[in-house]
PDB file of N, CA and C in Angstrom:
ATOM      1  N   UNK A   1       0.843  -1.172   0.000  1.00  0.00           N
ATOM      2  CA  UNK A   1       0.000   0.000   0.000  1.00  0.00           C
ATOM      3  C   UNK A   1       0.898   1.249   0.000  1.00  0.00           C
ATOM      4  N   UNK A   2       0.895   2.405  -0.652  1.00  0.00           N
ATOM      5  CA  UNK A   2       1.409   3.712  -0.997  1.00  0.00           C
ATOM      6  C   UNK A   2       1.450   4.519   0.246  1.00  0.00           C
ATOM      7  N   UNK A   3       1.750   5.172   0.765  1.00  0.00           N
ATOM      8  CA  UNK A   3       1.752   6.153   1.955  1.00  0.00           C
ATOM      9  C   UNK A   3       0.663   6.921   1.165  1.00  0.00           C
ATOM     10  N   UNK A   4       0.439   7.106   0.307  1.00  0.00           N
ATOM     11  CA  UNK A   4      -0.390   8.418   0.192  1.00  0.00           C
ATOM     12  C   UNK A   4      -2.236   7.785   0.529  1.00  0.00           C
ATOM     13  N   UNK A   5      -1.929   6.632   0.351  1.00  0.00           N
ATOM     14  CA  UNK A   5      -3.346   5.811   0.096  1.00  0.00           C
ATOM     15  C   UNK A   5      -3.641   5.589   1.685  1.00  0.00           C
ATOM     16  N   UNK A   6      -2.354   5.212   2.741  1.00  0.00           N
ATOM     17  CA  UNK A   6      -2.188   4.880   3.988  1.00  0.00           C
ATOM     18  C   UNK A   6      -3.576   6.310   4.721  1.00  0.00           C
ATOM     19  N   UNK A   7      -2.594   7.639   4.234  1.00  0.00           N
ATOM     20  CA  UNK A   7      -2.882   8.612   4.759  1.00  0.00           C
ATOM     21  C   UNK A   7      -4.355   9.139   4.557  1.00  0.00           C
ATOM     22  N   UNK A   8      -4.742   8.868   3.516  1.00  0.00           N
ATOM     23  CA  UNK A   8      -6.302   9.453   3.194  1.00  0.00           C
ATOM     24  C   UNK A   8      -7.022   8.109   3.726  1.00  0.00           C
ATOM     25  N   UNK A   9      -6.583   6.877   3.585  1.00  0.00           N
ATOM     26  CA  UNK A   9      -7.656   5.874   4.873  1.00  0.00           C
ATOM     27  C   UNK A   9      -7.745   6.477   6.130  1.00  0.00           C
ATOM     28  N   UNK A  10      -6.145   7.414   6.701  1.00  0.00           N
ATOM     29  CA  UNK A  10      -6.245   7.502   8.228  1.00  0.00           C
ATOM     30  C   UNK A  10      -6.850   8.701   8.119  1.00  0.00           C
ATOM     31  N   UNK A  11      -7.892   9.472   7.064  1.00  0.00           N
ATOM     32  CA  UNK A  11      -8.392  10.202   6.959  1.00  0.00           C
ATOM     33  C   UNK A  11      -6.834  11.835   7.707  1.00  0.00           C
ATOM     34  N   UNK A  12      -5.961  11.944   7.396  1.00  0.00           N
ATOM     35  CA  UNK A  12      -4.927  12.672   7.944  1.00  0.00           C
ATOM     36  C   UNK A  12      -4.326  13.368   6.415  1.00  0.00           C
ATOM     37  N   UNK A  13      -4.035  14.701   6.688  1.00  0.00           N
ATOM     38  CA  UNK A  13      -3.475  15.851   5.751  1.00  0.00           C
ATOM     39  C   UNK A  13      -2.416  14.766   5.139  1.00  0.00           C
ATOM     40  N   UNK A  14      -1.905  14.660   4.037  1.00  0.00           N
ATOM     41  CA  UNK A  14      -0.563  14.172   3.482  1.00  0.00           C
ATOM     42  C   UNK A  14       0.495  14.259   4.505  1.00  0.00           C
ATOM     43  N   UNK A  15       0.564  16.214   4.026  1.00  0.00           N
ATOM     44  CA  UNK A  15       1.717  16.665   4.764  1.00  0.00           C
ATOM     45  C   UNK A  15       2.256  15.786   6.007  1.00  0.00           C
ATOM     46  N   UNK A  16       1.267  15.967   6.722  1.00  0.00           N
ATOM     47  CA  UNK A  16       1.091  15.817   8.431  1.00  0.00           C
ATOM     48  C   UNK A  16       2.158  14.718   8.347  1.00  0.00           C
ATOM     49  N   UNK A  17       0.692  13.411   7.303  1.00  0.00           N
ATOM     50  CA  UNK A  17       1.103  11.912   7.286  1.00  0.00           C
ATOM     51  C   UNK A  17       2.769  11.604   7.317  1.00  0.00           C
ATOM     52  N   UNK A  18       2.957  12.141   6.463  1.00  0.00           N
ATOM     53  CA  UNK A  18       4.355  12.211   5.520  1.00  0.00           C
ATOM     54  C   UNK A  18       5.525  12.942   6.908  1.00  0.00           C
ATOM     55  N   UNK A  19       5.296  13.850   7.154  1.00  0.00           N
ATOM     56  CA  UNK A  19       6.099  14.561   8.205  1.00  0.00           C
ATOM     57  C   UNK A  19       6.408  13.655   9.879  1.00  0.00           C
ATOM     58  N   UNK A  20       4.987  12.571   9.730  1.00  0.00           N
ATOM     59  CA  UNK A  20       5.023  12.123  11.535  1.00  0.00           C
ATOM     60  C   UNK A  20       5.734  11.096  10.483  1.00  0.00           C
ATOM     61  N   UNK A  21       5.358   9.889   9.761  1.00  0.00           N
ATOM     62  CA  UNK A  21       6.314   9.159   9.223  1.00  0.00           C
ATOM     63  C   UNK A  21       8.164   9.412   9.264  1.00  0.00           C
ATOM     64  N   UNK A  22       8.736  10.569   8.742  1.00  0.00           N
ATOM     65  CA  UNK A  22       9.664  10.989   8.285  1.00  0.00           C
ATOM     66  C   UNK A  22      10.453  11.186   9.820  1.00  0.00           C
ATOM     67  N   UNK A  23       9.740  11.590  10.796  1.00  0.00           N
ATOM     68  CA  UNK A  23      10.110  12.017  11.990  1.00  0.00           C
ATOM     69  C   UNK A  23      10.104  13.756  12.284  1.00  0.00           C
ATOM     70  N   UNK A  24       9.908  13.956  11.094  1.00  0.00           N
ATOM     71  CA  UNK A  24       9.931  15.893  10.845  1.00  0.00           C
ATOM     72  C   UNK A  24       8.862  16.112  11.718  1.00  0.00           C
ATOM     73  N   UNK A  25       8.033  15.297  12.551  1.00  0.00           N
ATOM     74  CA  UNK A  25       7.231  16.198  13.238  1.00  0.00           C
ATOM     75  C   UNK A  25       6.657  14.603  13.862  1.00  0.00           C
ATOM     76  N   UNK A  26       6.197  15.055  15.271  1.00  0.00           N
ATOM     77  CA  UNK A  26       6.181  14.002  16.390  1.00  0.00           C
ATOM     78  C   UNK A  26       4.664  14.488  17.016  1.00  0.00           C
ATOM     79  N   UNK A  27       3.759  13.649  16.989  1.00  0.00           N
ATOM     80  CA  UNK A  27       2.818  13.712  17.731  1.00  0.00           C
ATOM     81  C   UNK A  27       2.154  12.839  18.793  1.00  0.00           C
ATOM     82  N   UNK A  28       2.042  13.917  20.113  1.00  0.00           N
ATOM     83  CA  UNK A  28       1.030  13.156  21.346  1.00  0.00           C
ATOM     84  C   UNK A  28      -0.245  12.603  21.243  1.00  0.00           C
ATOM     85  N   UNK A  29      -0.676  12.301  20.232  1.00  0.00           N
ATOM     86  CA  UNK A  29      -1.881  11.402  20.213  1.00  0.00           C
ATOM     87  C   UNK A  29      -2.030  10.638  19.654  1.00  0.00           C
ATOM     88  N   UNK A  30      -2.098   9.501  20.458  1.00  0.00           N
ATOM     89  CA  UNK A  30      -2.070   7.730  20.082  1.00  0.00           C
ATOM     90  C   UNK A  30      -3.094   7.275  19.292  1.00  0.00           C
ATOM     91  N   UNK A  31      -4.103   8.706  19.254  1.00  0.00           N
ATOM     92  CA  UNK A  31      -5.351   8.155  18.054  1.00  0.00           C
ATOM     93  C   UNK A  31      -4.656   8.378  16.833  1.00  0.00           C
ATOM     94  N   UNK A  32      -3.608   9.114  16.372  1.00  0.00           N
ATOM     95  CA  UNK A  32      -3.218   9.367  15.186  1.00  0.00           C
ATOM     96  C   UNK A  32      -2.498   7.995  14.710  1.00  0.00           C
ATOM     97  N   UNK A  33      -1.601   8.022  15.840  1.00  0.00           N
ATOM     98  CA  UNK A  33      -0.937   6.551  15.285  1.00  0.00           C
ATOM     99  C   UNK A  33      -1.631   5.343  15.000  1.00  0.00           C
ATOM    100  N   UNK A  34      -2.788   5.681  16.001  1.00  0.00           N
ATOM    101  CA  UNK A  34      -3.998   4.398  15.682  1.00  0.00           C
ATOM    102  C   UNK A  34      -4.559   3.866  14.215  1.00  0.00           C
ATOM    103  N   UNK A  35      -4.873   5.774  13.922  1.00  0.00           N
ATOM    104  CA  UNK A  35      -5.200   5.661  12.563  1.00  0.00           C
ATOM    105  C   UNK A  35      -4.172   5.378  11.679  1.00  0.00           C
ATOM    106  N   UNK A  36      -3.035   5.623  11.305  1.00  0.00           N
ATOM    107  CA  UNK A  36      -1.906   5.384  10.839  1.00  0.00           C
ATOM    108  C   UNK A  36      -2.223   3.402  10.161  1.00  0.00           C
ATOM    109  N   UNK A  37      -2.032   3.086  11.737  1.00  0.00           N
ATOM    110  CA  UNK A  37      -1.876   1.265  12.402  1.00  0.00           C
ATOM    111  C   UNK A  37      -3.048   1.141  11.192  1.00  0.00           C
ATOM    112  N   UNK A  38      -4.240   1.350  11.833  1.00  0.00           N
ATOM    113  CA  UNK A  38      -5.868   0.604  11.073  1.00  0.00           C
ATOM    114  C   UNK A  38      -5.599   0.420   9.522  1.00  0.00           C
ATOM    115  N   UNK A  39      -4.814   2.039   9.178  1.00  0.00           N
ATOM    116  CA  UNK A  39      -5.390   2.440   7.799  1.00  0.00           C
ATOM    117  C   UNK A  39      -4.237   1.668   7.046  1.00  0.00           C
ATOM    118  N   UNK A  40      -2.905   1.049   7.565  1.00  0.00           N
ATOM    119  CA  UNK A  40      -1.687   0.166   7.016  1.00  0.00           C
ATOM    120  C   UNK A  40      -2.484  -1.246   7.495  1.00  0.00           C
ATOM    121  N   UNK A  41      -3.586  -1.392   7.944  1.00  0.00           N
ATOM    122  CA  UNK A  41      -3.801  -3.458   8.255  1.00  0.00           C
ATOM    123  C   UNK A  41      -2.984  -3.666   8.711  1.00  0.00           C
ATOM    124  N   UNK A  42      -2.163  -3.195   9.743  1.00  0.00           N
ATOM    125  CA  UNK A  42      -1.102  -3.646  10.512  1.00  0.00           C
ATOM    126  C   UNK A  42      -1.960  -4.947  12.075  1.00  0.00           C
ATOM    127  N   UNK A  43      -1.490  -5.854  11.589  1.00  0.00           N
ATOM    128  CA  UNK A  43      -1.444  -6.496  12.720  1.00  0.00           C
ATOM    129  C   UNK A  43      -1.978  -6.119  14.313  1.00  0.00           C
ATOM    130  N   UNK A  44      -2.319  -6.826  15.495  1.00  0.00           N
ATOM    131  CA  UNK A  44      -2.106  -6.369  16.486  1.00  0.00           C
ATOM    132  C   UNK A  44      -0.645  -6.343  17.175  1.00  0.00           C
ATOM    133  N   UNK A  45      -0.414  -7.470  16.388  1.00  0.00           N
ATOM    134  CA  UNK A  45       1.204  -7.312  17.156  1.00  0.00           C
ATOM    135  C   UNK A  45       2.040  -6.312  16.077  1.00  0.00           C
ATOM    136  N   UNK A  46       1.910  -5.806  15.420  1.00  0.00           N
ATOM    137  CA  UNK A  46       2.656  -5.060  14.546  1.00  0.00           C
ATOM    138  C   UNK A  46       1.978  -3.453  14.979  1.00  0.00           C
ATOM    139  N   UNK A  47       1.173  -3.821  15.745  1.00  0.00           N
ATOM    140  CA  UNK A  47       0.369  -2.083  16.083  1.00  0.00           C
ATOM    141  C   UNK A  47       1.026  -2.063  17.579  1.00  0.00           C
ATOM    142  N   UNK A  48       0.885  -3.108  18.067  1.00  0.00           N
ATOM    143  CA  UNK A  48       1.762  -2.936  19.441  1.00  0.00           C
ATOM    144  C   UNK A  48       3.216  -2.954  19.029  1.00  0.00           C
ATOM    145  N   UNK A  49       3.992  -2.788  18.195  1.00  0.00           N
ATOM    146  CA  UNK A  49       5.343  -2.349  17.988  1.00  0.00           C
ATOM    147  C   UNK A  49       5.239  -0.837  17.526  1.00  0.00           C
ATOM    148  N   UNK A  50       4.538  -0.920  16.621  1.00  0.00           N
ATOM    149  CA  UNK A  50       4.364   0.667  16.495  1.00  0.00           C
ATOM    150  C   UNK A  50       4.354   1.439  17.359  1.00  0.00           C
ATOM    151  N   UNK A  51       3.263   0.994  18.314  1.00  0.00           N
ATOM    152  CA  UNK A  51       3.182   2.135  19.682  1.00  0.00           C
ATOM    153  C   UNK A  51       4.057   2.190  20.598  1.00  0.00           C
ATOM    154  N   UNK A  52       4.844   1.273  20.874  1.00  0.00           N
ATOM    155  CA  UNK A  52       5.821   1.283  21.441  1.00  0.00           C
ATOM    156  C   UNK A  52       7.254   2.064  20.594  1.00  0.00           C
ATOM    157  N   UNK A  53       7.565   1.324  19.413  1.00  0.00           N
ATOM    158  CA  UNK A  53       8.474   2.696  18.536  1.00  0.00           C
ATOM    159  C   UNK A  53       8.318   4.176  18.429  1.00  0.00           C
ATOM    160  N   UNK A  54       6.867   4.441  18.610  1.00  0.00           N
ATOM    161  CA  UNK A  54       6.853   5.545  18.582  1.00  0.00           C
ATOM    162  C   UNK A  54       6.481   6.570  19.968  1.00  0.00           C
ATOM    163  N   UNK A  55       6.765   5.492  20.993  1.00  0.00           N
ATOM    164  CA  UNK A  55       7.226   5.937  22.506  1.00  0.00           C
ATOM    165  C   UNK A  55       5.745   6.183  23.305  1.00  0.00           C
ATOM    166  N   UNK A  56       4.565   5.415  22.677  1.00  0.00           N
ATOM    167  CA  UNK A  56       3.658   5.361  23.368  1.00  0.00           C
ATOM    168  C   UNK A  56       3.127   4.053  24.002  1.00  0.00           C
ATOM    169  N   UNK A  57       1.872   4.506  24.780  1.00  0.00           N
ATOM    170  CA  UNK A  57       1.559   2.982  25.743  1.00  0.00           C
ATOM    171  C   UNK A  57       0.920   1.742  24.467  1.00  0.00           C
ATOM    172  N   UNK A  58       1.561   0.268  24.722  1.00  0.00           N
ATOM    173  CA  UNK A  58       0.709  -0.521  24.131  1.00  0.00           C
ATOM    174  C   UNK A  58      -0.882  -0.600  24.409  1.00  0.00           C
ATOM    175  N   UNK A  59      -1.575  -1.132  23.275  1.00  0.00           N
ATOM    176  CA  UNK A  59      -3.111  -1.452  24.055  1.00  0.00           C
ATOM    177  C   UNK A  59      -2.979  -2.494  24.558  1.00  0.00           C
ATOM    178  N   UNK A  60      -3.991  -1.974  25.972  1.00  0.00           N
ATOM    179  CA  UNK A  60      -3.926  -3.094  26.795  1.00  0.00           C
ATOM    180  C   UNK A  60      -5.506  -3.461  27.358  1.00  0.00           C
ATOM    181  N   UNK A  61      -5.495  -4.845  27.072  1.00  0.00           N
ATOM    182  CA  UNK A  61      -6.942  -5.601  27.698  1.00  0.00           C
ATOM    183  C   UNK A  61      -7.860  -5.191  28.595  1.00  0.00           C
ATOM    184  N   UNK A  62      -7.067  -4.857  29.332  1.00  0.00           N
ATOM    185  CA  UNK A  62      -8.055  -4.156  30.682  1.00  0.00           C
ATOM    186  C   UNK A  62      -8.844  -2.783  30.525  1.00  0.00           C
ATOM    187  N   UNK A  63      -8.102  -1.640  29.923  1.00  0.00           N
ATOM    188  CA  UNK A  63      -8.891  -0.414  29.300  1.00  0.00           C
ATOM    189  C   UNK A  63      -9.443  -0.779  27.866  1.00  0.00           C
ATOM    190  N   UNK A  64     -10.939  -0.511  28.417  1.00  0.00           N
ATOM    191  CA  UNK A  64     -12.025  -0.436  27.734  1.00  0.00           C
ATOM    192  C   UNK A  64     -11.863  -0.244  26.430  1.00  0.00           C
ATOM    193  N   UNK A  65     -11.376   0.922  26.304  1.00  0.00           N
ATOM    194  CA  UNK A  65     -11.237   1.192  24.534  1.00  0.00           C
ATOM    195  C   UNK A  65     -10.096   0.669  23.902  1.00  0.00           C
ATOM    196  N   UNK A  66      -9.141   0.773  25.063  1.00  0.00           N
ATOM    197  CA  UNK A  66      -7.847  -0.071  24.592  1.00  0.00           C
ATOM    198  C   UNK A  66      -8.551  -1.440  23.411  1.00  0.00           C
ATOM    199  N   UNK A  67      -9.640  -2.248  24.352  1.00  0.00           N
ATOM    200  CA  UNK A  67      -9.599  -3.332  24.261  1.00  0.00           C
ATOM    201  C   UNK A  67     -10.357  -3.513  22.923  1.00  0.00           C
ATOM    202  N   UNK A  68     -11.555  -2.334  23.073  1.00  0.00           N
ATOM    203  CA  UNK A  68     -12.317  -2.136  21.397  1.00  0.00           C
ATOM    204  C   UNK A  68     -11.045  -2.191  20.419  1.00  0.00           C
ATOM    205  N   UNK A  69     -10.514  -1.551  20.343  1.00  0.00           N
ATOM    206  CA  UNK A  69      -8.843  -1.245  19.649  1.00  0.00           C
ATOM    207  C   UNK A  69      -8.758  -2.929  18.796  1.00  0.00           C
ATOM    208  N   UNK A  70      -8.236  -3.297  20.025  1.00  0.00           N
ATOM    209  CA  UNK A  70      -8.129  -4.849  20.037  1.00  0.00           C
ATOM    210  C   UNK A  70      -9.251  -5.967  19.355  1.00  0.00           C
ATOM    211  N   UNK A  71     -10.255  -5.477  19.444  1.00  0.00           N
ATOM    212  CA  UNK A  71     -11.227  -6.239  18.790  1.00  0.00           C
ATOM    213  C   UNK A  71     -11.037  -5.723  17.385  1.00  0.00           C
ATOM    214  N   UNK A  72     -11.392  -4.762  17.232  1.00  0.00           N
ATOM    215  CA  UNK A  72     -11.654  -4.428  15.593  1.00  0.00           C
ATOM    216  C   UNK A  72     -10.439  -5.132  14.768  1.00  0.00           C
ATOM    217  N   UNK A  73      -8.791  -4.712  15.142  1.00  0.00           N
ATOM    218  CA  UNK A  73      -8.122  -5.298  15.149  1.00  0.00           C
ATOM    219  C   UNK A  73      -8.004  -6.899  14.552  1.00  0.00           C
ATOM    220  N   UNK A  74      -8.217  -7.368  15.103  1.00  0.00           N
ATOM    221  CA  UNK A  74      -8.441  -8.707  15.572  1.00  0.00           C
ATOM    222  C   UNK A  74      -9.219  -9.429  14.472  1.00  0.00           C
ATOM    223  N   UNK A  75     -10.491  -8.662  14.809  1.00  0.00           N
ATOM    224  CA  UNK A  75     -11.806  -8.883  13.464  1.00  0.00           C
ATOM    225  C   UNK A  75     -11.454  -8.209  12.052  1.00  0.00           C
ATOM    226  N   UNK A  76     -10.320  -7.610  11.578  1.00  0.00           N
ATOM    227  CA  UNK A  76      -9.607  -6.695  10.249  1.00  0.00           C
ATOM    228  C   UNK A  76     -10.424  -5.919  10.237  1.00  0.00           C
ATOM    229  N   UNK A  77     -11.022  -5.199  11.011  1.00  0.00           N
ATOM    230  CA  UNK A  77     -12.018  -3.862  10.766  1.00  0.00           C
ATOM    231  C   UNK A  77     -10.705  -3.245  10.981  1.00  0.00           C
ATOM    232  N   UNK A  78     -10.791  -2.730   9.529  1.00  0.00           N
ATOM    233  CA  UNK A  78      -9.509  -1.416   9.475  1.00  0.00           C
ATOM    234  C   UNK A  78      -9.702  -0.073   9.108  1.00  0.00           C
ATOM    235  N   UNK A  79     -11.403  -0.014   8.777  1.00  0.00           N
ATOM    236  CA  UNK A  79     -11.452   1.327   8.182  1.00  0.00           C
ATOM    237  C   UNK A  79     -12.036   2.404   9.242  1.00  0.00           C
ATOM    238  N   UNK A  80     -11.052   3.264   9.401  1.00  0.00           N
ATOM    239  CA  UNK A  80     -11.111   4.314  10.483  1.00  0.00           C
ATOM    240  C   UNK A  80     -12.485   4.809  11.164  1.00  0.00           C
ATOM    241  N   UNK A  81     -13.433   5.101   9.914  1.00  0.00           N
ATOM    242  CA  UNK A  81     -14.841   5.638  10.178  1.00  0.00           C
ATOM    243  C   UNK A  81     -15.865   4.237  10.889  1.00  0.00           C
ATOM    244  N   UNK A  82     -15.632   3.294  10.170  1.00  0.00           N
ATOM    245  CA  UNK A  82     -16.222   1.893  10.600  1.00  0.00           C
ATOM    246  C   UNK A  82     -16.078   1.686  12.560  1.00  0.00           C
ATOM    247  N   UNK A  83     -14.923   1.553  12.642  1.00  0.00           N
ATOM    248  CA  UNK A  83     -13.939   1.853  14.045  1.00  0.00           C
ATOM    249  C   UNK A  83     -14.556   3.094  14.609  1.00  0.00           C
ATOM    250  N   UNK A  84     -14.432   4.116  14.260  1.00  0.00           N
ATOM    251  CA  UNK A  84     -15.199   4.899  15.314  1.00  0.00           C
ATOM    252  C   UNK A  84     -16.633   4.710  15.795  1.00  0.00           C
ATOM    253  N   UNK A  85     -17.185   4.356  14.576  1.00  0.00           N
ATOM    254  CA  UNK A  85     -18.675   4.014  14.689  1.00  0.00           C
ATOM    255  C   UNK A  85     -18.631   3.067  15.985  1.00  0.00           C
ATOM    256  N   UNK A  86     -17.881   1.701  15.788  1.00  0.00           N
ATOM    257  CA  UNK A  86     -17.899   0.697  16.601  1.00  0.00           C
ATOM    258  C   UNK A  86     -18.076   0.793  18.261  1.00  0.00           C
ATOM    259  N   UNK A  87     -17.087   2.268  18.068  1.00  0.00           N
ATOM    260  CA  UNK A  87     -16.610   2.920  19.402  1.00  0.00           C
ATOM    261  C   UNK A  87     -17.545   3.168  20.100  1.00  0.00           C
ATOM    262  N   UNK A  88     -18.121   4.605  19.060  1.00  0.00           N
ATOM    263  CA  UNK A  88     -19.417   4.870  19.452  1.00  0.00           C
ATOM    264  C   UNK A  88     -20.715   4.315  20.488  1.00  0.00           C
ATOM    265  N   UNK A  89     -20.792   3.311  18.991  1.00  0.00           N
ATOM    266  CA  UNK A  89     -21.934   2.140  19.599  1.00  0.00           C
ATOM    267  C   UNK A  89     -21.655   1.776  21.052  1.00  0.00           C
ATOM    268  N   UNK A  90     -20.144   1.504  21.613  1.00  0.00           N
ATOM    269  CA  UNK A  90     -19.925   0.998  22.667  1.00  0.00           C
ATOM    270  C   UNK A  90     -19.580   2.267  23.458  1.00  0.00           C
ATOM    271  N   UNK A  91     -20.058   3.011  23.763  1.00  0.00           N
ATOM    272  CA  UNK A  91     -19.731   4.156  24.165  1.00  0.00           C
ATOM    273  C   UNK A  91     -18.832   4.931  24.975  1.00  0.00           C
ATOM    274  N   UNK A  92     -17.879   4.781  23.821  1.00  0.00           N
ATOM    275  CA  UNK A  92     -16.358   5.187  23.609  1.00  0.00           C
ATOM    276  C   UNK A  92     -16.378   6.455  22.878  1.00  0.00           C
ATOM    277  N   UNK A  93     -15.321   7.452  23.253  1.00  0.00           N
ATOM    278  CA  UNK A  93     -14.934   8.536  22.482  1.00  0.00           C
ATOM    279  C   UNK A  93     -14.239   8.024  20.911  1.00  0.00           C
ATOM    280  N   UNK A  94     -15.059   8.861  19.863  1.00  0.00           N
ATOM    281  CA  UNK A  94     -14.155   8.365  18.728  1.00  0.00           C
ATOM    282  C   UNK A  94     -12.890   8.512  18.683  1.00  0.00           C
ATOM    283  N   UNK A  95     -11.576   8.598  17.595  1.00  0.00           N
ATOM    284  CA  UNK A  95     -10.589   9.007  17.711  1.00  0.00           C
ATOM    285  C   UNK A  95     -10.582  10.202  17.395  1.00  0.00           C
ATOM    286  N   UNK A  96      -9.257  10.916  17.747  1.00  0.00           N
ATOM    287  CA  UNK A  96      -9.447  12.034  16.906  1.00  0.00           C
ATOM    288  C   UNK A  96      -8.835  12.579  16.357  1.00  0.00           C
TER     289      UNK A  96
END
């Protein structure tokens, strides 16, 4: 899959995409990387390396949304809007 194709699944500016990739620019929110993870079909264990490479907490079982994370995951629900919905339904904050 293309980075550019990655970035408009994670519904995210190019630029942005392209810049947190590159390291030119570092961001505190693990929903971005989330979306990043979903919108590459990365694995759960390949999303828990990610988050950890990129110096954040793994998802973990016990928090709630963590664990939605983990399901969709799990089930290849990879498309960002699908996933929030899911969230939703379970009444979870979307990402953002």
């Amino acid at each position: 899959m293309q980075q550019q194709e990655v970035f408009i699944q994670a519904d995210l500016p190019m630029n942005y995409g392209y810049k947190l990739i590159s390291g030119e620019k570092h961001t505190r929110q693990r929903d971005t990387i989330l979306r990043i993870c979903l919108a590459s079909k990365l694995s759960l264990e390949q999303t828990q390396e990610a988050l950890a490479l990129y110096g954040m907490s793994q998802l973990h079982c016990r928090i709630p949304r963590d664990m939605a994370f983990i399901v969709a995951i799990n089930n290849k629900m990879f498309d960002v809007f699908s996933v929030n919905l899911f969230l939703q339904e379970n009444g979870m904050l979307p990402m953002k």
